[in-house]
Protein backbone atom coordinates (compact mmCIF):
# COMPACT_ATOMS: atom_id res chain seq x y z
CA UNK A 1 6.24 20.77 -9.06
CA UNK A 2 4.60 18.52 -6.09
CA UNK A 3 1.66 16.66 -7.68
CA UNK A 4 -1.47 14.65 -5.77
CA UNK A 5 -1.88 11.07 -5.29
CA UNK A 6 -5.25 9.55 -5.95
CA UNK A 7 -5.75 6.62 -3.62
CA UNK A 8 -8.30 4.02 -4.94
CA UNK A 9 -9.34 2.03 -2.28
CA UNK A 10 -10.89 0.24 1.27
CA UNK A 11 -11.82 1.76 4.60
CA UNK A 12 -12.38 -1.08 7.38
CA UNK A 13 -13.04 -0.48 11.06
CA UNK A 14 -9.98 -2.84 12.44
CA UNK A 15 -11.17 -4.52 15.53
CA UNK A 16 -7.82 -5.65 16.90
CA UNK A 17 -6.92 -8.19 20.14
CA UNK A 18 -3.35 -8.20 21.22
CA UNK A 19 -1.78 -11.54 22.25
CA UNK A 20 1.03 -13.08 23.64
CA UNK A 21 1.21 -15.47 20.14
CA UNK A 22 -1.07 -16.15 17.24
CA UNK A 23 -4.10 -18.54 18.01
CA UNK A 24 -4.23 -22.13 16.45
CA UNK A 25 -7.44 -23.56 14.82
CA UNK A 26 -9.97 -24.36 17.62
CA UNK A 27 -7.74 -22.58 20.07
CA UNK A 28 -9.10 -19.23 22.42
CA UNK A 29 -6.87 -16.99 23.99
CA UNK A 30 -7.13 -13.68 26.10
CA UNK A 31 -6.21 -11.00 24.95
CA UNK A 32 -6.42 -6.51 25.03
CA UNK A 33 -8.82 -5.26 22.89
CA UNK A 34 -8.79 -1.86 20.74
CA UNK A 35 -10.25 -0.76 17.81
CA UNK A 36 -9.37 2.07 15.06
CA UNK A 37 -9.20 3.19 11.13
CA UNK A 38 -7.98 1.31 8.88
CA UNK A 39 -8.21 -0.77 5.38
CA UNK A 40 -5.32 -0.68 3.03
CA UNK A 41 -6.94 2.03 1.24
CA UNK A 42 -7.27 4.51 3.60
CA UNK A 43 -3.93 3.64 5.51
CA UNK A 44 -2.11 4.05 2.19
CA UNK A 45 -3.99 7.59 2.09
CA UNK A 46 -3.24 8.69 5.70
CA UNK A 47 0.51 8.10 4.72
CA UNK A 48 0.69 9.86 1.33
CA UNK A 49 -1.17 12.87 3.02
CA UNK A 50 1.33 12.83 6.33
CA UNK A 51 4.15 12.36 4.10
CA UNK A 52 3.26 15.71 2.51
CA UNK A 53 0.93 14.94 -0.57
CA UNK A 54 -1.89 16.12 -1.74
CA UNK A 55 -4.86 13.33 -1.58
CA UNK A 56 -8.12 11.99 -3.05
CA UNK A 57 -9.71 9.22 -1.88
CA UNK A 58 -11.63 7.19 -3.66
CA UNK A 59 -13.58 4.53 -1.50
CA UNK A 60 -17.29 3.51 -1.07
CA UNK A 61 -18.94 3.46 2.81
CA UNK A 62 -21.80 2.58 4.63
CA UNK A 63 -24.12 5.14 6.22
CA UNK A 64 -22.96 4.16 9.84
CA UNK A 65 -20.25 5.00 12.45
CA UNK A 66 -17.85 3.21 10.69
CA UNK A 67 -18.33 5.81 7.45
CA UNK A 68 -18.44 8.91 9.83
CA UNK A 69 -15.57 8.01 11.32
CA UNK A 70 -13.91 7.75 7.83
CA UNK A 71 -15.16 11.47 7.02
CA UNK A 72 -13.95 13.01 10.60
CA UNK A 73 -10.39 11.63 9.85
CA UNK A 74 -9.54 12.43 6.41
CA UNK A 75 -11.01 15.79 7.07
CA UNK A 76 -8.24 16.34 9.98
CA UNK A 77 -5.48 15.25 7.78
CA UNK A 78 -6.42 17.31 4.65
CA UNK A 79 -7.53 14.21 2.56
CA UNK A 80 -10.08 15.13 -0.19
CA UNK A 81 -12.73 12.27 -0.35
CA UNK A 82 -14.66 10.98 -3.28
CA UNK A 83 -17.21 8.65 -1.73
CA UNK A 84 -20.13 5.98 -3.28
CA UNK A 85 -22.25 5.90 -0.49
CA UNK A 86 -23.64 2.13 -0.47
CA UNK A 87 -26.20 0.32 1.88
CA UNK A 88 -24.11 -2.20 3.23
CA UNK A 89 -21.79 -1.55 6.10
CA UNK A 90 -18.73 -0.12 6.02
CA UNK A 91 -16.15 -2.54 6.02
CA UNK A 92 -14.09 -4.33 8.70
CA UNK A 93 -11.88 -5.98 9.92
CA UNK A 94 -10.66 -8.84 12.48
CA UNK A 95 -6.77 -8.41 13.30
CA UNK A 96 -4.46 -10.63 15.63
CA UNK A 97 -1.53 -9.47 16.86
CA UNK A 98 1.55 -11.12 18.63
CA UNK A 99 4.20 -9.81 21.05
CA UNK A 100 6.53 -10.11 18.17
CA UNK A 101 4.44 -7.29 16.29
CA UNK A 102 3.26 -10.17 13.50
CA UNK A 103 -0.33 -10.14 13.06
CA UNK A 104 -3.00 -12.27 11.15
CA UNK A 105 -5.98 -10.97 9.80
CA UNK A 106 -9.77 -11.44 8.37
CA UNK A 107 -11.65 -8.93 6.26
CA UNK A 108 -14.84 -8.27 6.22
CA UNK A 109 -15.52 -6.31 2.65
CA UNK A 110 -18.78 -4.60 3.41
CA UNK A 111 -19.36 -1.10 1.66
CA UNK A 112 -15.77 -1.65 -0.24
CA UNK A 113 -17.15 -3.89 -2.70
CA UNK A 114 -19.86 -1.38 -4.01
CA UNK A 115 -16.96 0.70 -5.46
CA UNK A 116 -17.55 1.10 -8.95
CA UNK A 117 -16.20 1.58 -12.17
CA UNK A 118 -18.75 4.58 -12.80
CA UNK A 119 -17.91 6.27 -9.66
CA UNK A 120 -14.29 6.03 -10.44
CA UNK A 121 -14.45 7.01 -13.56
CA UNK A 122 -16.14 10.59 -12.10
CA UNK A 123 -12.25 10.77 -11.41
CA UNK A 124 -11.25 11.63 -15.15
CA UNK A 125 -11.34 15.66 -14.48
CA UNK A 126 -8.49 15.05 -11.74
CA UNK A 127 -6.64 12.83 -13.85
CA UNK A 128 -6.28 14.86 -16.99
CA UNK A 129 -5.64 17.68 -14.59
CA UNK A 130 -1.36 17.77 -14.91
CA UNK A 131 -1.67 18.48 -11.21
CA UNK A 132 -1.87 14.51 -10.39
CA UNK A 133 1.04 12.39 -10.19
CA UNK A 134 0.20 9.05 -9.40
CA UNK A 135 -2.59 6.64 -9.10
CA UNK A 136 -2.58 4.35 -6.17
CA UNK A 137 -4.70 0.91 -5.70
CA UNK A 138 -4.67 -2.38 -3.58
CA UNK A 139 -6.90 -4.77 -3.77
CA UNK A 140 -9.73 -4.62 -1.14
CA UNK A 141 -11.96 -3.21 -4.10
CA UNK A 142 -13.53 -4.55 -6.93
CA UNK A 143 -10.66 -4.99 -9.68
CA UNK A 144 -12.98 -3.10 -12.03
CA UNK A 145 -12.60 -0.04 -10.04
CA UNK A 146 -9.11 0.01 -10.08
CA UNK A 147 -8.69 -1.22 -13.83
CA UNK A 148 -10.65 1.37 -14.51
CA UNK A 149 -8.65 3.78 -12.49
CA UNK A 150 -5.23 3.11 -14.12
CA UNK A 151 -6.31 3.17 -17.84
CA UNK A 152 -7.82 6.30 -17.36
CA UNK A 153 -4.31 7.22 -15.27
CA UNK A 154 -2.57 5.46 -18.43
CA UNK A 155 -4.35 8.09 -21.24
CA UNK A 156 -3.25 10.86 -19.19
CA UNK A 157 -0.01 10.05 -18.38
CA UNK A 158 -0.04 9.53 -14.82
CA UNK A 159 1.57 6.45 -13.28
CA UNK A 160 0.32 3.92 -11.87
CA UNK A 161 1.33 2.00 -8.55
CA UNK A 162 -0.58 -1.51 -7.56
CA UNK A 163 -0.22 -3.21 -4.15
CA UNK A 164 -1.12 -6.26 -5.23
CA UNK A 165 -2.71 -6.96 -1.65
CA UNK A 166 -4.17 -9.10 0.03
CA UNK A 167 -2.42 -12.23 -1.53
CA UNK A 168 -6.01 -13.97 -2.28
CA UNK A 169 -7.00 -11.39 -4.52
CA UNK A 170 -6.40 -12.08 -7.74
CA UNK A 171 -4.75 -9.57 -10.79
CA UNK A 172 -5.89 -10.12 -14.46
CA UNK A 173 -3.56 -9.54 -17.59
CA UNK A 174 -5.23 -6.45 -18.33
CA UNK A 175 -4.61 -5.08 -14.97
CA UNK A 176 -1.10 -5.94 -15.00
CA UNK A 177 -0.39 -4.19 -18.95
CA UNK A 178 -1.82 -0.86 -16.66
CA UNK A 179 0.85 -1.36 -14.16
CA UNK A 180 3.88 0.61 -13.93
CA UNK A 181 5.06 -0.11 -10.51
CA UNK A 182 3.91 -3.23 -8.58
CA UNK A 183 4.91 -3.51 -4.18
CA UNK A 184 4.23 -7.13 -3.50
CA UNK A 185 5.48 -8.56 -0.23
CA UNK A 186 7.00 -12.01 -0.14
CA UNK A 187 4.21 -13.72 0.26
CA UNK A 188 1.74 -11.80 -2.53
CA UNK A 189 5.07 -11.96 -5.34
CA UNK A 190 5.09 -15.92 -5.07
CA UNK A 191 1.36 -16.02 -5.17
CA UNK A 192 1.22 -13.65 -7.81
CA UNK A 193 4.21 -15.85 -9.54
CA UNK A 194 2.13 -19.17 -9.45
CA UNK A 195 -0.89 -18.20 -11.17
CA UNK A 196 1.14 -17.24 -13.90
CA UNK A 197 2.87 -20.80 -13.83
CA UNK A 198 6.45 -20.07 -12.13
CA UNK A 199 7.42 -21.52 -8.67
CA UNK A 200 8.97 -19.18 -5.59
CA UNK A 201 8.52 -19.87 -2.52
CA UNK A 202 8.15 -17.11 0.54
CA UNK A 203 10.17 -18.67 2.91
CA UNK A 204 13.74 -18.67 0.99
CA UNK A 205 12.80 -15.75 -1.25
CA UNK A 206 15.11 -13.14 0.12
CA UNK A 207 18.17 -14.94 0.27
CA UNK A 208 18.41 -15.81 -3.68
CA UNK A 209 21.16 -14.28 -5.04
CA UNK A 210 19.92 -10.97 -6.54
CA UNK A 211 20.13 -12.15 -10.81
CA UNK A 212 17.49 -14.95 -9.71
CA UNK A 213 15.20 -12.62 -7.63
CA UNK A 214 15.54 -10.00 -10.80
CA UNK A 215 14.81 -12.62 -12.99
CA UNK A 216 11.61 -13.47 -11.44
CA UNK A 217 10.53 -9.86 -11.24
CA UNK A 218 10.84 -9.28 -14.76
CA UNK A 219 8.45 -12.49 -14.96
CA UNK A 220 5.79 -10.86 -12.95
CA UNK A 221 5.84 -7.94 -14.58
CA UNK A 222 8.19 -7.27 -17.58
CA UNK A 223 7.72 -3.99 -18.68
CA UNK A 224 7.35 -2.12 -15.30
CA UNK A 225 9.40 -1.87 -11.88
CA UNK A 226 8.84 -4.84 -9.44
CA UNK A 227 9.50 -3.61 -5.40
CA UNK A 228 9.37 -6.66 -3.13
CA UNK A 229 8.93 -5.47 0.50
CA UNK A 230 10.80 -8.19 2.71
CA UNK A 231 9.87 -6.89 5.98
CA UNK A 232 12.98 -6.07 8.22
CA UNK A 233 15.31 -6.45 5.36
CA UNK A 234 13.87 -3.85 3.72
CA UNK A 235 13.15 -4.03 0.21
CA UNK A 236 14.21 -5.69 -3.53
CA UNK A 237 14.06 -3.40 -6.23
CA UNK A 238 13.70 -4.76 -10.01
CA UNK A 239 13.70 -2.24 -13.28
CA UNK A 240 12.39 -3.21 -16.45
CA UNK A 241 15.50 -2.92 -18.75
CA UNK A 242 16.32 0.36 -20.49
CA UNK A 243 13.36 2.24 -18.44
CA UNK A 244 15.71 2.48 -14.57
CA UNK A 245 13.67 5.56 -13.12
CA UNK A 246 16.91 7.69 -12.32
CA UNK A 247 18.94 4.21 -11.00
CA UNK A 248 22.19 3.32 -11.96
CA UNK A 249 21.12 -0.39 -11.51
CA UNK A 250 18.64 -2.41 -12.85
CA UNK A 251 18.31 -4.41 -9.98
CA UNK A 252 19.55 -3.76 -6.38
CA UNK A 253 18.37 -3.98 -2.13
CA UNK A 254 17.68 -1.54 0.41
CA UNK A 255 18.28 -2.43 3.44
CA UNK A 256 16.29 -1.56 6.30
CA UNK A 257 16.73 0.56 9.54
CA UNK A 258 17.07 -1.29 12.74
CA UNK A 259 13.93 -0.17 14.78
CA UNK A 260 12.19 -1.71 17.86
CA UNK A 261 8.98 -2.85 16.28
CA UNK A 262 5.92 -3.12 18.02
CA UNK A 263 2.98 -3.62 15.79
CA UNK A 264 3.54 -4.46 11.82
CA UNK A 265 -0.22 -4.15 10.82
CA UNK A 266 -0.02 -1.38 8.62
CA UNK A 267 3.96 -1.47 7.49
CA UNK A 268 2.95 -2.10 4.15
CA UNK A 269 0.59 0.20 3.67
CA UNK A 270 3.13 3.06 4.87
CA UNK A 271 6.08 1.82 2.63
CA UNK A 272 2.91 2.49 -0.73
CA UNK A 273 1.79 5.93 0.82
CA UNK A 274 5.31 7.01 1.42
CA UNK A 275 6.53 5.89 -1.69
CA UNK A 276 3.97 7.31 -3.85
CA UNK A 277 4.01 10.79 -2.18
CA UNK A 278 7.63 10.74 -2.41
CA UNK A 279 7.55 10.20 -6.47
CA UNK A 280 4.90 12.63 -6.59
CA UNK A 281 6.35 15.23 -4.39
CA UNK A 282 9.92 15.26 -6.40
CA UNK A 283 9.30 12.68 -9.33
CA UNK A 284 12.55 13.85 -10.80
CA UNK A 285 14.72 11.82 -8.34
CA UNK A 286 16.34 8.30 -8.95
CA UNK A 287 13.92 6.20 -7.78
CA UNK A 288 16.54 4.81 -5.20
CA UNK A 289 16.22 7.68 -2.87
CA UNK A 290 12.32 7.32 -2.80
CA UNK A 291 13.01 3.94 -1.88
CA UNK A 292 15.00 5.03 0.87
CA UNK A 293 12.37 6.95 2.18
CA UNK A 294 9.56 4.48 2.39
CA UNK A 295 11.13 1.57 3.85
CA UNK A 296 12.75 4.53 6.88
CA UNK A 297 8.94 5.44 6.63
CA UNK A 298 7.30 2.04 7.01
CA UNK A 299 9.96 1.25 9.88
CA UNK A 300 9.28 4.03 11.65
CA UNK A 301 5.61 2.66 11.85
CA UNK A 302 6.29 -0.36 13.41
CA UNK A 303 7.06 1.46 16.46
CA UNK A 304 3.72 2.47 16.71
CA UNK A 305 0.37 0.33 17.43
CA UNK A 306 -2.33 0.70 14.84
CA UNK A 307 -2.90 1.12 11.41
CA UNK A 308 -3.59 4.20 10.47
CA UNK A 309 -3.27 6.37 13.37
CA UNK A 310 0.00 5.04 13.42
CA UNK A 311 1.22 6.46 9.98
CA UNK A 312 4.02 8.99 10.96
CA UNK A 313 4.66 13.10 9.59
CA UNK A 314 7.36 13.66 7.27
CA UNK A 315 8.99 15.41 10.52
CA UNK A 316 8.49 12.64 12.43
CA UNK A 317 11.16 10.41 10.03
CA UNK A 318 13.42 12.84 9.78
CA UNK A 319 13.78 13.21 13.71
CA UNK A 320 13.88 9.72 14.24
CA UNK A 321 16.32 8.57 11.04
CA UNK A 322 18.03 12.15 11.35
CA UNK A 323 17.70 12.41 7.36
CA UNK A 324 16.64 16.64 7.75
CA UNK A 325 13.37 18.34 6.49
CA UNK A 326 12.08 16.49 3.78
């Protein structure tokens, strides 16, 4: 039976300039202007909820533009908000991106860092409800929101998914024991990695040989599964041993599909919506072929610019990757 995903997270305003290449300290540049949704939170959200699942939102906002604009567009794609209204703006941010499609970016937190602990824990009817799969969090929110989140997720059963995003942020013992599936990208693993004393470094990451990458997974996170999204070459998957979700591996890659990418602001937030829809949507499947899915999902969003305007439909991957309905 499909179940929902609760998303516990940020909505930003992304005020985004297009260049030719990133600008260097003390350096200005012209560039296109645009501006849309977006936050990790609510991108992650918009891509569960086009990828078929059933969403709640949990997110705090500002009584401004930036929060009606958050209400007008997860009512038009069915997603069920629980909102702390708060006095401070709703957040934003300030995105670069380069004709490559790489992008830098600033945050400014606003409204997201009123969300609470007491407002999340409102949440506990949906979560003892069987009819929720999975709980969903990044880290654009204060951590005691989403701790609070997953051990209520953890007494009833429900599993729990952390994008352990942005790479600043930091993720505290007790968060990690409520973890059973972390996404980090290259950059956020090795960060993660060093504050709990072991070395990796982004740059060389995805070509160690696949024992070493496992064994640094199970580092990070030994009694849960460790995904490391590595951009266009897809994905490293890492199982905690004798738990391997369906797999007949405990450690293994998925590559990704070639695609002309345009824009990657937003690729890892599809690859965590897609994903977690997909395990709530048919949990029952090895874990490899929900894998699959996300990284043809988040590939399919490069080809789009935005965040999370640019999340596709279900549809729209199977047209492109000719996989069938899904």
């Amino acid at each position: 039976m499909a179940k929902r995903v609760i998303v516990v997270g940020s909505f930003n305003v992304d005020h985004v300039w297009s260049v030719a290449r990133l600008p260097r300290p003390g350096e200005t540049l012209a560039g296109e202007y645009g501006s849309g949704p977006g936050g990790k939170g609510f991108n992650q959200a918009v891509a569960a909820a086009r990828s078929g699942a059933a969403v709640r939102f949990a997110c705090a906002l500002g009584d401004d533009a930036g929060g009606q604009l958050a209400r007008a567009l997860a009512a038009d794609d069915g997603i069920a908000l629980h909102v702390l209204a708060s006095d401070a703006p709703t957040g934003t941010a300030g995105i670069y991106v380069d004709r490559d499609g790489r992008n830098s970016i600033v945050i400014g937190p606003g409204a997201n860092a009123a969300l609470s602990a007491d407002h999340v824990r409102e949440l506990g009817a949906d979560l003892a409800d069987a009819g929720t799969g999975v709980v969903l969090a990044q880290l654009e929110t204060p951590a005691e929101a989403i701790a609070t989140a997953f051990a209520l997720a953890r007494e009833h059963g429900v599993a729990t998914l952390l994008n352990p995003a942005p790479a600043d942020a930091e993720v505290t013992p007790g968060l990690w024991a409520l973890t059973d599936l972390t996404t980090p990208n290259e950059t956020e693993f090795c960060t993660q990695l060093q504050r709990l004393g072991h070395d990796a470094d982004p740059d060389t990451l995805a070509g160690l040989a696949d024992d070493d990458l496992h064994a640094l997974c199970r580092r990070l996170l030994p009694h849960g599964t460790v995904v490391i999204t590595l951009g266009a070459a897809g994905c490293f998957v890492s199982h905690a041993s004798g738990h391997l979700r369906g797999d007949g591996a405990a450690c293994y890659r998925q590559p990704a599909p070639r695609v002309e990418a345009i824009d990657t602001i937003g690729a890892g937030d599809a690859f965590n919506g897609a994903l977690a829809a997909s395990l709530a949507r048919a949990g029952e499947k090895p874990f490899a072929e929900h894998i699959a899915h996300a990284v043809r999902y988040a590939a399919l969003s490069t080809e789009r610019r935005g965040a999370a305007l640019a999340m596709p439909r279900a549809a729209d991957v199977a047209a492109r990757f000719d996989t069938g309905a899904s």
